[in-house]
Protein backbone atom coordinates (compact mmCIF):
# COMPACT_ATOMS: atom_id res chain seq x y z
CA UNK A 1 207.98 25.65 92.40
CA UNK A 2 208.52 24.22 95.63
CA UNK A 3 205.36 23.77 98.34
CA UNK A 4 207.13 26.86 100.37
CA UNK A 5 208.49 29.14 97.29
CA UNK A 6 206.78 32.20 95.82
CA UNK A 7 208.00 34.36 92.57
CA UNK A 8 207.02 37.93 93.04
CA UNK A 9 207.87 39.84 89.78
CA UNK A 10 207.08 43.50 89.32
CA UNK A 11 206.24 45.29 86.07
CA UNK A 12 206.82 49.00 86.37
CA UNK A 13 204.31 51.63 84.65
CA UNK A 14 204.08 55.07 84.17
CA UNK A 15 201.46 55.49 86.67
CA UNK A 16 200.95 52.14 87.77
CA UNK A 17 202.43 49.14 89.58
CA UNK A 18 201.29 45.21 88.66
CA UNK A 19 202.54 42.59 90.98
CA UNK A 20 202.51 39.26 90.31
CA UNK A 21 202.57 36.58 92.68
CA UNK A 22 203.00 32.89 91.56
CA UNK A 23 203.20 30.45 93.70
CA UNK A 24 202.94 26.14 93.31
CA UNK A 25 199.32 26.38 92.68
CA UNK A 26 198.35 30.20 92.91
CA UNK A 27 199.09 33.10 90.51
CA UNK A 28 197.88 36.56 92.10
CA UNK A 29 197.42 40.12 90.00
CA UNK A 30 198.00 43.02 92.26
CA UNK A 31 197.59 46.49 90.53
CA UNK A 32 198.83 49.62 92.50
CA UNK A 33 197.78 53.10 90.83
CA UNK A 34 199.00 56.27 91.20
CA UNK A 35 202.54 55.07 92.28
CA UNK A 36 204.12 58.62 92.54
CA UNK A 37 204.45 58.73 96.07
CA UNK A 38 205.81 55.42 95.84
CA UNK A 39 208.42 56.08 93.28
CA UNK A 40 209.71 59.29 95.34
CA UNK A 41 209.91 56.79 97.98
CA UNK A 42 212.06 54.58 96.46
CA UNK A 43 214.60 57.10 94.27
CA UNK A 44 214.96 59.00 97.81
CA UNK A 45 215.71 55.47 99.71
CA UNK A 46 218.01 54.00 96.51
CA UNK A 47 219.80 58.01 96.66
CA UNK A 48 220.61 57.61 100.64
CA UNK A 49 222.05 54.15 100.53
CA UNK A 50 224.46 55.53 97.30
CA UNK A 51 225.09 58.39 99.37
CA UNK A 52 228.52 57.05 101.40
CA UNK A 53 229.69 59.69 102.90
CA UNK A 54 226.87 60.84 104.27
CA UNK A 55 226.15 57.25 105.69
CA UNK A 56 229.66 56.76 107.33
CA UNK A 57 229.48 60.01 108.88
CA UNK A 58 226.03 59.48 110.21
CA UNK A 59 226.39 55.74 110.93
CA UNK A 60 224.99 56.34 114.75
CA UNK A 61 222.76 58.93 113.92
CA UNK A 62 218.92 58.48 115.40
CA UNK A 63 217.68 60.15 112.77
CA UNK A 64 219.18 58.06 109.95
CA UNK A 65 218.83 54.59 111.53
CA UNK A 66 215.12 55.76 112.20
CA UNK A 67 214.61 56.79 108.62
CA UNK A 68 216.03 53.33 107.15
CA UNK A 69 213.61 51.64 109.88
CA UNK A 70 210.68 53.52 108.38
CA UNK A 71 211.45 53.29 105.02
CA UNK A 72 211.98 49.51 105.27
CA UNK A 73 208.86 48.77 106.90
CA UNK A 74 207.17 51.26 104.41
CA UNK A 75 208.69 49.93 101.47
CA UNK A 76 207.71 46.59 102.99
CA UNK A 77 203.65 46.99 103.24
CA UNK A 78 203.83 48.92 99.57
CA UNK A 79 205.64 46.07 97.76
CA UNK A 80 205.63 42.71 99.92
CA UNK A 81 202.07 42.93 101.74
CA UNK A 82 200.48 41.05 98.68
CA UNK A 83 202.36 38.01 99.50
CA UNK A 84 202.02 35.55 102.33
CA UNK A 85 205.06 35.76 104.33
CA UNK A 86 204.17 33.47 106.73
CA UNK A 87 203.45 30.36 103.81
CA UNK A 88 206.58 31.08 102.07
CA UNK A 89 210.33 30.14 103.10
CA UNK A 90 211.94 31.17 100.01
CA UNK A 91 211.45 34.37 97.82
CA UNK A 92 212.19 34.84 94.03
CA UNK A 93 212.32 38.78 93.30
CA UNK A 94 211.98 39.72 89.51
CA UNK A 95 212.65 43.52 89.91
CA UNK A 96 211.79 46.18 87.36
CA UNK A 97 212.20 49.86 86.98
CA UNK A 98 213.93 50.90 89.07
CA UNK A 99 213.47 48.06 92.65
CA UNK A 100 216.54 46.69 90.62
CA UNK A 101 218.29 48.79 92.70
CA UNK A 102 216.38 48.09 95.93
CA UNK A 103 217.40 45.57 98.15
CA UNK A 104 214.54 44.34 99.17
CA UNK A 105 216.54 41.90 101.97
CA UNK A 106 216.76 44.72 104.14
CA UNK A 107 213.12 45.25 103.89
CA UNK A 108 211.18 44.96 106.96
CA UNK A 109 207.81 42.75 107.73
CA UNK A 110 207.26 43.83 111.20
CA UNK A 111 207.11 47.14 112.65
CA UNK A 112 209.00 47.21 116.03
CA UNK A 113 210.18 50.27 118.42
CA UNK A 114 214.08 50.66 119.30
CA UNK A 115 215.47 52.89 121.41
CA UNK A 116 218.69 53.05 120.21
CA UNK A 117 220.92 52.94 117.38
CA UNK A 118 221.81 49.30 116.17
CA UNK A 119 220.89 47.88 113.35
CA UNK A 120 221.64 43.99 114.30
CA UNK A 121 218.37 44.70 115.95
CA UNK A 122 216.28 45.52 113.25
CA UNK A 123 214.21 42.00 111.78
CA UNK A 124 215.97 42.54 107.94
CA UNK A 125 213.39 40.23 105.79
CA UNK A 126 216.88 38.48 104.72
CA UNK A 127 217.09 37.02 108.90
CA UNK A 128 213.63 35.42 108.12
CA UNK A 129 213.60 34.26 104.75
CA UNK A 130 215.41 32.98 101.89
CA UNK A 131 216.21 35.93 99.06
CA UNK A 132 217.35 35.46 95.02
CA UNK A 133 216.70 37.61 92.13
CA UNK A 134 215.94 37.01 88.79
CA UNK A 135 216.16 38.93 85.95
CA UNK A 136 212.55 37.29 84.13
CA UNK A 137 210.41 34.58 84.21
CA UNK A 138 211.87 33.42 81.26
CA UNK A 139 215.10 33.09 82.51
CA UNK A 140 213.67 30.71 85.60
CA UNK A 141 211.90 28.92 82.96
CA UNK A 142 214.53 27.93 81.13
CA UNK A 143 217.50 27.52 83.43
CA UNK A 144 215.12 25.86 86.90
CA UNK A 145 217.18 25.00 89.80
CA UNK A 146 218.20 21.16 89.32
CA UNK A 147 219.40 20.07 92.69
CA UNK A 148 218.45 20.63 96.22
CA UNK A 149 219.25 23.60 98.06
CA UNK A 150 222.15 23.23 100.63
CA UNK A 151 221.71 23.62 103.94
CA UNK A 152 222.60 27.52 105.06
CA UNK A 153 226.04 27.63 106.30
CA UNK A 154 226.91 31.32 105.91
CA UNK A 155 224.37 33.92 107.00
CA UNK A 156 224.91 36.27 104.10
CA UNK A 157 227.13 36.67 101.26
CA UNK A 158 227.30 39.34 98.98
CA UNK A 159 229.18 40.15 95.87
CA UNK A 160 230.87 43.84 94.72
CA UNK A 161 232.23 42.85 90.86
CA UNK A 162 234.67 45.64 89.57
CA UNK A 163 234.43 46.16 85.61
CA UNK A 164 237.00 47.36 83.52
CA UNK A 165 235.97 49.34 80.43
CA UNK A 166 236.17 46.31 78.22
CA UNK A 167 233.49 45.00 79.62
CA UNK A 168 230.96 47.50 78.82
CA UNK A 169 229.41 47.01 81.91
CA UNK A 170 228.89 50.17 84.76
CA UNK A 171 229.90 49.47 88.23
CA UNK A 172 227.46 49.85 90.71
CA UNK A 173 227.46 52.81 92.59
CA UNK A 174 228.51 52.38 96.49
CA UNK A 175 228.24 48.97 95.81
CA UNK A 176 231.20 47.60 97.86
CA UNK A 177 230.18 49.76 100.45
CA UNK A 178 226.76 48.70 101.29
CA UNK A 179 227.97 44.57 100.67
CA UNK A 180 230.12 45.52 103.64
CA UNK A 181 227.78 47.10 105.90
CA UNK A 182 225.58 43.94 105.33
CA UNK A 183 228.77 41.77 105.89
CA UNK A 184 228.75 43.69 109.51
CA UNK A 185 225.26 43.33 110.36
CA UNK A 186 224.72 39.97 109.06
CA UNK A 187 228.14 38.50 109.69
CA UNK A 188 228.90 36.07 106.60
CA UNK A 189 231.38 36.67 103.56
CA UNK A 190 231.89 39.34 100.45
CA UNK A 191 233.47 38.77 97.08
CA UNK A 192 234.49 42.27 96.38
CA UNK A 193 236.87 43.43 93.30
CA UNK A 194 238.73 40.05 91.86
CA UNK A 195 237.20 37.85 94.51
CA UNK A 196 233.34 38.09 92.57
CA UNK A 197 234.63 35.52 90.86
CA UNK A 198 232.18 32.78 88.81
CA UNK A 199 233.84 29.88 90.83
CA UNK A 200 233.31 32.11 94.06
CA UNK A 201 230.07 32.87 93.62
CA UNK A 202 228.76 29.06 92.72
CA UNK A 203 230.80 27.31 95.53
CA UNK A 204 229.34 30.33 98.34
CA UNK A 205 226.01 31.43 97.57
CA UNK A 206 224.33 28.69 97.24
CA UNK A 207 225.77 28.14 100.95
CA UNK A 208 224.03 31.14 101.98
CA UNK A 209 220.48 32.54 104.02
């Protein structure tokens, strides 16, 4: 791992959360118990963002942007506090359970007061730091990144894949929808439908915060 990199990677219990944090020279155990609250947390949050009528129709609502600003920042001190933001540039997620389905880019580090309704405003952990998932340890262990990383040149990009039944793969529920409200807030690019393309994705991502 690099000097300013840091794998977080979650295991997901019955009654339990373990985070591990690994970093160049470090490798912290964090156990949370009685995770209930936590996982009600986190269905309700995953439920509203899936939810895309509701969020188009309440898209300058107080009471929803003030809801995703608390649950951020909640979601924040539950799963990130462990690690230490301000020593790492670059953040490895290896989700389990179900923070697969968490974006944990829009989380929020600090807790700030807004008086009205724009999310540009809010400080998404994705504005701050370097994001990419993995789906194990294993797989950064055998497949480690080879090359330097390219300087930024697109603030965000974000991918919507559309799978036929051939595939055997589900799509992702209000997927396209939320890579677009990103590609609003964020500004940047989307592959959506036949543009997630392989050769899309290599060539842009690596391009992007």
């Amino acid at each position: 791992l690099a000097d300013s990199s840091c794998i977080v990677h979650y295991f997901y219990g019955d009654t339990s959360l373990f985070t591990m944090v690994i970093t160049k020279d470090t490798v912290l155990f964090n156990k949370q118990s009685n995770i209930q609250e936590l996982s009600q947390q986190v269905d309700a949050y995953i439920d509203t963002l899936r939810n895309k009528t509701f969020i188009l129709n309440n898209s300058r609502s107080k009471d929803l942007f003030n809801y995703v600003k608390n649950q951020n920042e909640y979601l924040y001190r539950e799963l990130l506090a462990v690690v230490e933001l301000e020593k790492v540039n670059s953040l490895i997620i290896v989700p389990d359970g179900p923070l697969h389905y968490l974006p944990f880019d829009l989380l929020l580090p600090n807790s700030i007061v807004i008086d009205k309704v724009d999310y540009k405003l809010l400080p998404f952990l994705i504005k701050e730091k370097n994001l990419s998932w993995s789906n194990s340890i294993t797989t950064l262990i055998q497949h480690p990144a080879k090359a330097a990383p390219l300087k930024p040149s697109l603030p965000y990009y974000g991918v919507a894949p559309t799978y036929t039944s051939s595939m055997n793969l589900s799509n992702i529920s209000a997927g396209k929808q939320i890579v677009q409200e990103l590609e609003k807030l964020l500004g940047g690019e989307t592959g959506i439908g036949n543009k997630a393309t392989i050769e899309n994705f290599k060539e842009k991502a690596p391009r992007a915060e």
